[in-house]
N, C-alpha and C. Protein backbone atom coordinates (compact mmCIF):
# COMPACT_ATOMS: atom_id res chain seq x y z
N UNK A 1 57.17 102.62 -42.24
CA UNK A 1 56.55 102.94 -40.97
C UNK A 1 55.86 101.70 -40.43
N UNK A 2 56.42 101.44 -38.99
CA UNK A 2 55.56 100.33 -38.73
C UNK A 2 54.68 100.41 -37.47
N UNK A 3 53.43 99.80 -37.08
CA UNK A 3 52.23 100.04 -36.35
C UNK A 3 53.15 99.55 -35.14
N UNK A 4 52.47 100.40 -33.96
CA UNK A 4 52.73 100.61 -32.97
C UNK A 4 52.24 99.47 -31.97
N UNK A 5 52.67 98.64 -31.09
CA UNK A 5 51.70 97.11 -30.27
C UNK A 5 52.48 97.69 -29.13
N UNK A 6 51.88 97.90 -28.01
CA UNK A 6 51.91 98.02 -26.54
C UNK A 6 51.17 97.00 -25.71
N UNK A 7 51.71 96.17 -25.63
CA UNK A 7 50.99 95.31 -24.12
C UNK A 7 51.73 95.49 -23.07
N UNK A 8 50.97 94.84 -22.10
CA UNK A 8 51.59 95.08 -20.83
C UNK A 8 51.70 93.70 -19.81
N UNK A 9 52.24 93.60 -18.92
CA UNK A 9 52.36 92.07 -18.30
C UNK A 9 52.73 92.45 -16.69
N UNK A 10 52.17 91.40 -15.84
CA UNK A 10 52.51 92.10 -14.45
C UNK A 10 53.89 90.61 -14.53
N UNK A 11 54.69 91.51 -13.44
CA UNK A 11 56.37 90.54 -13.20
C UNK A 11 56.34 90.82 -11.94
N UNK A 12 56.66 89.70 -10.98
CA UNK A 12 56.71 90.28 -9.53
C UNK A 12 57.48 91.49 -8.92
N UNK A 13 58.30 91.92 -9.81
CA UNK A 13 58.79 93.35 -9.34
C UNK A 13 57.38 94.67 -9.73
N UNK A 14 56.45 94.16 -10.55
CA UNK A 14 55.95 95.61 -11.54
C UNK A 14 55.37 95.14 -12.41
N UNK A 15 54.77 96.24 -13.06
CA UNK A 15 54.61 95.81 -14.62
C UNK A 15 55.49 96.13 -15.87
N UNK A 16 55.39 95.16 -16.52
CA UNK A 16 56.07 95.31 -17.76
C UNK A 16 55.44 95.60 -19.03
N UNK A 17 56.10 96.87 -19.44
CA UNK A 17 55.03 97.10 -20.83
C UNK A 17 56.27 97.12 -22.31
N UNK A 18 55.53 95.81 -23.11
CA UNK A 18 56.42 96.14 -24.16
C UNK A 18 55.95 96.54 -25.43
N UNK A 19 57.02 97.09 -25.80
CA UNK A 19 56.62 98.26 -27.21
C UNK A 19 56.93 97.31 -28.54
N UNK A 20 56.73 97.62 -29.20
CA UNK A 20 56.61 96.86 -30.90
C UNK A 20 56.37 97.71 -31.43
N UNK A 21 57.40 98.17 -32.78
CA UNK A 21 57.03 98.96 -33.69
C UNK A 21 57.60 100.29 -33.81
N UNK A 22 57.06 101.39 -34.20
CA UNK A 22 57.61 102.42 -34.25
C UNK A 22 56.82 103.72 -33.21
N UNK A 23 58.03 104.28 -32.12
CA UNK A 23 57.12 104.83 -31.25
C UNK A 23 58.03 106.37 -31.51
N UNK A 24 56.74 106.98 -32.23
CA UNK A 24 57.20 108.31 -32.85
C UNK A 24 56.22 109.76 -32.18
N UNK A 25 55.81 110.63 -33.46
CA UNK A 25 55.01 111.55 -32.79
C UNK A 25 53.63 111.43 -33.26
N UNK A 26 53.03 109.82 -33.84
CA UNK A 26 51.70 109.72 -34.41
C UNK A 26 51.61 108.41 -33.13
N UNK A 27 52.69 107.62 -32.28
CA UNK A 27 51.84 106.98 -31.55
C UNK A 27 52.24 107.19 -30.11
N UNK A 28 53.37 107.93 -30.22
CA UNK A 28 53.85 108.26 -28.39
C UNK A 28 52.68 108.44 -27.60
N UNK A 29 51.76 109.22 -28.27
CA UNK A 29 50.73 109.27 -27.09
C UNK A 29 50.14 107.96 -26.42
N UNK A 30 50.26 106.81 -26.74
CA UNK A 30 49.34 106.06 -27.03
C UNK A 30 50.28 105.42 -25.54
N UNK A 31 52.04 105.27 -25.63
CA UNK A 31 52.70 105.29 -24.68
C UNK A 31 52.19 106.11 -23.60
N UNK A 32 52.16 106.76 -23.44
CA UNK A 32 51.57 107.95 -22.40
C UNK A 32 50.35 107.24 -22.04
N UNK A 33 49.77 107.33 -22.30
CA UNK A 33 47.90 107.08 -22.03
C UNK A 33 48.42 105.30 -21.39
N UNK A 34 49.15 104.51 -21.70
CA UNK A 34 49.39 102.84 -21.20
C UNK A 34 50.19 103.28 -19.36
N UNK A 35 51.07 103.79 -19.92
CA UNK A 35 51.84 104.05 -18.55
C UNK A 35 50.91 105.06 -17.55
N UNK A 36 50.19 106.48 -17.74
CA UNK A 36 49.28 106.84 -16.62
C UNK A 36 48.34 106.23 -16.13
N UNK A 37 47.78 104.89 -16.95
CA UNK A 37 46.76 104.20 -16.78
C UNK A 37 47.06 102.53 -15.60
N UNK A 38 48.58 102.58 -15.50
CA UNK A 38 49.26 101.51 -14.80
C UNK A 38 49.06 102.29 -12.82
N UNK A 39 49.11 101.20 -12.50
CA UNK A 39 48.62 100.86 -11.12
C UNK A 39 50.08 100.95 -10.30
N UNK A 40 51.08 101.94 -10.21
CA UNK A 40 52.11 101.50 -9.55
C UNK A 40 52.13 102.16 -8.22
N UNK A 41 53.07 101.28 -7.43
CA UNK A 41 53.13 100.88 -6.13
C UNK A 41 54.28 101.40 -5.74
N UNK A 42 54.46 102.21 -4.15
CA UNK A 42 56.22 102.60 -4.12
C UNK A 42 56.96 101.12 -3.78
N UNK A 43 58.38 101.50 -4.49
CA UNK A 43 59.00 100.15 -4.49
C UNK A 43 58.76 99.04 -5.82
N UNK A 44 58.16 99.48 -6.60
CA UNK A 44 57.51 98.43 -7.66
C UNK A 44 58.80 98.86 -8.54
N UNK A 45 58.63 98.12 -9.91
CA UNK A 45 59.47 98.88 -10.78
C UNK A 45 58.98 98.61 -12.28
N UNK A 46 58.92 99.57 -13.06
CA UNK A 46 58.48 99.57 -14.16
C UNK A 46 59.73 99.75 -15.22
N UNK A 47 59.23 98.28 -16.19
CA UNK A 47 59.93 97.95 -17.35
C UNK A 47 59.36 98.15 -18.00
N UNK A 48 60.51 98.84 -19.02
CA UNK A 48 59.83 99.34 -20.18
C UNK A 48 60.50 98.25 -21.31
N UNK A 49 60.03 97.10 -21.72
CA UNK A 49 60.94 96.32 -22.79
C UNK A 49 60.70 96.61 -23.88
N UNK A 50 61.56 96.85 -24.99
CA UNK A 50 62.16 97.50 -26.42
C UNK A 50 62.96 96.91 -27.36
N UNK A 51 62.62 95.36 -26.80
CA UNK A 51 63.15 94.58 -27.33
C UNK A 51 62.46 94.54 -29.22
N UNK A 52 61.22 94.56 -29.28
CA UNK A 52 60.61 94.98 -30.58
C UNK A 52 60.76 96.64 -31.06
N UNK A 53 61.17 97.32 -30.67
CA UNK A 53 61.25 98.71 -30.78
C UNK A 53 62.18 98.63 -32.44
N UNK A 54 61.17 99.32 -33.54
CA UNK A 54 62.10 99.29 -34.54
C UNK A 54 62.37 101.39 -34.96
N UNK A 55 61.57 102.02 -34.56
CA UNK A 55 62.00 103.46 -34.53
C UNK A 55 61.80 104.12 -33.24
N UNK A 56 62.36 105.04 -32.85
CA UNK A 56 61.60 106.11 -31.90
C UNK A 56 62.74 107.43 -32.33
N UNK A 57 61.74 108.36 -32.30
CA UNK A 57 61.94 109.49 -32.60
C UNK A 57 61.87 110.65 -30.77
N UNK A 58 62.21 112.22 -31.20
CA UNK A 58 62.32 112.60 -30.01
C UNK A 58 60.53 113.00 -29.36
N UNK A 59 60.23 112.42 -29.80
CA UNK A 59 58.13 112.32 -29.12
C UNK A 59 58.55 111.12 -28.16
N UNK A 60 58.88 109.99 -28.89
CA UNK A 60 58.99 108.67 -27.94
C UNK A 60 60.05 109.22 -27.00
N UNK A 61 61.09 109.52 -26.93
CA UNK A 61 62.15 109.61 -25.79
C UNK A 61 60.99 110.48 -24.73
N UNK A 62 60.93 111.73 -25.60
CA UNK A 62 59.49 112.11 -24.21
C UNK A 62 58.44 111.34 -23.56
N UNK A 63 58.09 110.45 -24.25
CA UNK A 63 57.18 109.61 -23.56
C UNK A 63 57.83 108.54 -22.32
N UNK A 64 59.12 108.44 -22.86
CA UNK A 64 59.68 107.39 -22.19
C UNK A 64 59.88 108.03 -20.49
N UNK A 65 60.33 109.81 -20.87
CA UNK A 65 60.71 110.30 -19.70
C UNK A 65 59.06 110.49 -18.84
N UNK A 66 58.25 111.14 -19.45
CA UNK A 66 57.18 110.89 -18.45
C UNK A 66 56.25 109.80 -17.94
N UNK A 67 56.64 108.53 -18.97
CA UNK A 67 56.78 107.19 -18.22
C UNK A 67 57.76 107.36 -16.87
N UNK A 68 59.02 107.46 -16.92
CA UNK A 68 59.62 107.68 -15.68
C UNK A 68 59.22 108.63 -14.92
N UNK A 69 58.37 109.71 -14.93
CA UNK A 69 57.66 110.70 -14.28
C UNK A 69 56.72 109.99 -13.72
N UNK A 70 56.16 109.31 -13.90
CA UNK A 70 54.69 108.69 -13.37
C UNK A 70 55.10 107.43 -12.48
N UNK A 71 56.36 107.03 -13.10
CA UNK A 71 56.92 105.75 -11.40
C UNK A 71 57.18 106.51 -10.60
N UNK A 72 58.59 107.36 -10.52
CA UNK A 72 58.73 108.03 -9.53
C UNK A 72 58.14 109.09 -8.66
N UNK A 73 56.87 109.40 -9.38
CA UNK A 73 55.71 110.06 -8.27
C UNK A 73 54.75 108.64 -7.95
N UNK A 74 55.14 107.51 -8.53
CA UNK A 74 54.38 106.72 -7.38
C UNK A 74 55.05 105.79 -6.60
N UNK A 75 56.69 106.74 -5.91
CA UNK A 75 57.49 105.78 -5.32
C UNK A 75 58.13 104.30 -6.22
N UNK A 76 58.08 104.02 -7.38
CA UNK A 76 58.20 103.26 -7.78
C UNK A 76 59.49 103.45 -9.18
N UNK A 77 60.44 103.07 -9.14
CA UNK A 77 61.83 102.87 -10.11
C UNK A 77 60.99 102.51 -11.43
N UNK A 78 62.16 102.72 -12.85
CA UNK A 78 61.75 102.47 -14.10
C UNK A 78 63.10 102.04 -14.57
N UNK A 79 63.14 100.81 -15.42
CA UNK A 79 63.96 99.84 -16.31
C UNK A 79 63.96 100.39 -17.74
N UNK A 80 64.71 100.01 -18.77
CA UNK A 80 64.50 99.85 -20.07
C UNK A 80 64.92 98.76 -20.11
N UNK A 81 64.60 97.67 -20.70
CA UNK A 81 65.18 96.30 -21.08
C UNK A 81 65.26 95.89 -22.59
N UNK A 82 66.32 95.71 -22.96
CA UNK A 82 66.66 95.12 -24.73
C UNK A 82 66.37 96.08 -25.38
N UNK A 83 67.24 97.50 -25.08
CA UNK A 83 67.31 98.59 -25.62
C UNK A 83 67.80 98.17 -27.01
N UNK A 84 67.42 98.64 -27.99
CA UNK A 84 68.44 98.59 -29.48
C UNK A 84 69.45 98.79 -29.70
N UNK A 85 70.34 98.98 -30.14
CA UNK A 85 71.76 99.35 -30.28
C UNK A 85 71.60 100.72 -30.42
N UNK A 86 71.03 101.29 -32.05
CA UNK A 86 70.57 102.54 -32.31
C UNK A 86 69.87 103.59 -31.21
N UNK A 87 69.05 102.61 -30.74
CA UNK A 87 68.38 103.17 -29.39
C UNK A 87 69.15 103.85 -27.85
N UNK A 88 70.33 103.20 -28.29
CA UNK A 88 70.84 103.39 -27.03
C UNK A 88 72.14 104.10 -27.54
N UNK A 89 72.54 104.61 -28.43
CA UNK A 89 73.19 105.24 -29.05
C UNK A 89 72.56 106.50 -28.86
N UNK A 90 71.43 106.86 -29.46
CA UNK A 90 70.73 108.15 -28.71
C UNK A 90 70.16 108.42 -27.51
N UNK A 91 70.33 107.61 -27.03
CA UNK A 91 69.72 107.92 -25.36
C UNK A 91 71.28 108.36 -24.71
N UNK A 92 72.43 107.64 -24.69
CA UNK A 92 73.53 108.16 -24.85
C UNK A 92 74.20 109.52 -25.07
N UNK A 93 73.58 109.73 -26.26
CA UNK A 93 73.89 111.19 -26.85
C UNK A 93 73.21 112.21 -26.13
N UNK A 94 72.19 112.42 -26.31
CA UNK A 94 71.35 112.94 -24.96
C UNK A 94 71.23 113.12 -23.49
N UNK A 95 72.35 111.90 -22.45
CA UNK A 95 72.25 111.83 -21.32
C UNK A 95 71.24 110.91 -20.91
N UNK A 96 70.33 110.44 -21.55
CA UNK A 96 69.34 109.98 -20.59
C UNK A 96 69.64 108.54 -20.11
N UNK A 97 70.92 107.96 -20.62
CA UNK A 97 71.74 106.62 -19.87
C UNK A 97 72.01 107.12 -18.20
N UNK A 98 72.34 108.04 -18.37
CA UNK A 98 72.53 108.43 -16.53
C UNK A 98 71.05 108.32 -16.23
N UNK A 99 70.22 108.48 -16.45
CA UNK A 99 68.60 108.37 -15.81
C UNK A 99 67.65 107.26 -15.73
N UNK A 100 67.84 106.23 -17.28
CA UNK A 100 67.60 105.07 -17.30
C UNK A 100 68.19 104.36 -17.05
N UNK A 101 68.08 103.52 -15.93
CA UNK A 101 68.59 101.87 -15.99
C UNK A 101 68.34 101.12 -16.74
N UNK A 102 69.44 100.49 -17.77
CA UNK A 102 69.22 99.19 -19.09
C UNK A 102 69.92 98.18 -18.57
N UNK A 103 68.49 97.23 -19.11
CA UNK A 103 69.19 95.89 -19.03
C UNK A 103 68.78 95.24 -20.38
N UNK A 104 69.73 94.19 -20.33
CA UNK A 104 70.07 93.21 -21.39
C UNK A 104 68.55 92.59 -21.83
N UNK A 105 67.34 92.13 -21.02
CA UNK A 105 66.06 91.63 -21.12
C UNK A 105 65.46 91.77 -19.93
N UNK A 106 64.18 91.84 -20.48
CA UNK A 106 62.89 91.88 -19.52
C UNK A 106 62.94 91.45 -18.39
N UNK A 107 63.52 90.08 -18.21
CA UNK A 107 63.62 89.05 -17.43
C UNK A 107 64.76 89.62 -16.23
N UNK A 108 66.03 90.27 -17.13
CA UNK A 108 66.53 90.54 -15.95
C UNK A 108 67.03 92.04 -15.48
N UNK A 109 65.96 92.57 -16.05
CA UNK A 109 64.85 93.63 -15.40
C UNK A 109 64.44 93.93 -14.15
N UNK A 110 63.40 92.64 -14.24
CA UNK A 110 62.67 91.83 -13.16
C UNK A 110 62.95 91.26 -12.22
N UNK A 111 64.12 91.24 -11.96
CA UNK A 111 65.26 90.31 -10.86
C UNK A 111 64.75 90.65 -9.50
N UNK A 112 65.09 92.10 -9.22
CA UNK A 112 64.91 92.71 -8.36
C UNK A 112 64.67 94.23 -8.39
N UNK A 113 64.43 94.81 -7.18
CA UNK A 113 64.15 96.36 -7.04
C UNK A 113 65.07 96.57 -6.35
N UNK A 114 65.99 96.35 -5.62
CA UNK A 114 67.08 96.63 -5.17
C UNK A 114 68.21 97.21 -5.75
């Protein structure tokens, strides 16, 4: 089991918050409480980078979706960037690839909101 690191970074599209670690049902909340606490703007876009992401369980996929609940009631799009392989294998299985937009990295994430 590994400890959970959430920071966050502003990118001229948004902010970017990246995860480290394992985001299960002892720290999803902790996801939740970072993303309602973000300042978004309509038109902004929020990345979620997962490039450190070494578990998530179905608590984190929920968190991830009401992360996307909280852009799109503030007019504002949501990214995943440097999804895992594994990671995106179950988001897949589930459907939630039709709902998230993935990109390859943070960076080009951040490109644009368009």
């Amino acid at each position: 089991m590994s400890a959970l690191n959430i920071t966050s970074r502003d990118a001229t599209t948004g902010p970017v918050v990246e995860i480290a670690g394992d985001l299960d049902y002892d720290t999803a909340g902790r996801l939740r409480e970072v993303c309602a606490d973000l300042a978004l703007h309509s038109g902004q876009r929020l990345v979620v980078d997962l490039a450190a992401l070494e578990f998530m369980d179905s608590t984190g996929i929920t968190a991830l979706i009401a992360a996307r609940n909280h852009a799109l009631a503030a007019g504002a799009d949501i990214a995943l960037a440097a999804v895992p392989d594994n990671t995106i294998r179950i988001l897949r299985l589930v459907g939630l690839d039709q709902i998230f937009p993935m990109h390859p990295t943070a960076e080009a994430a951040t490109v644009g909101t368009g």
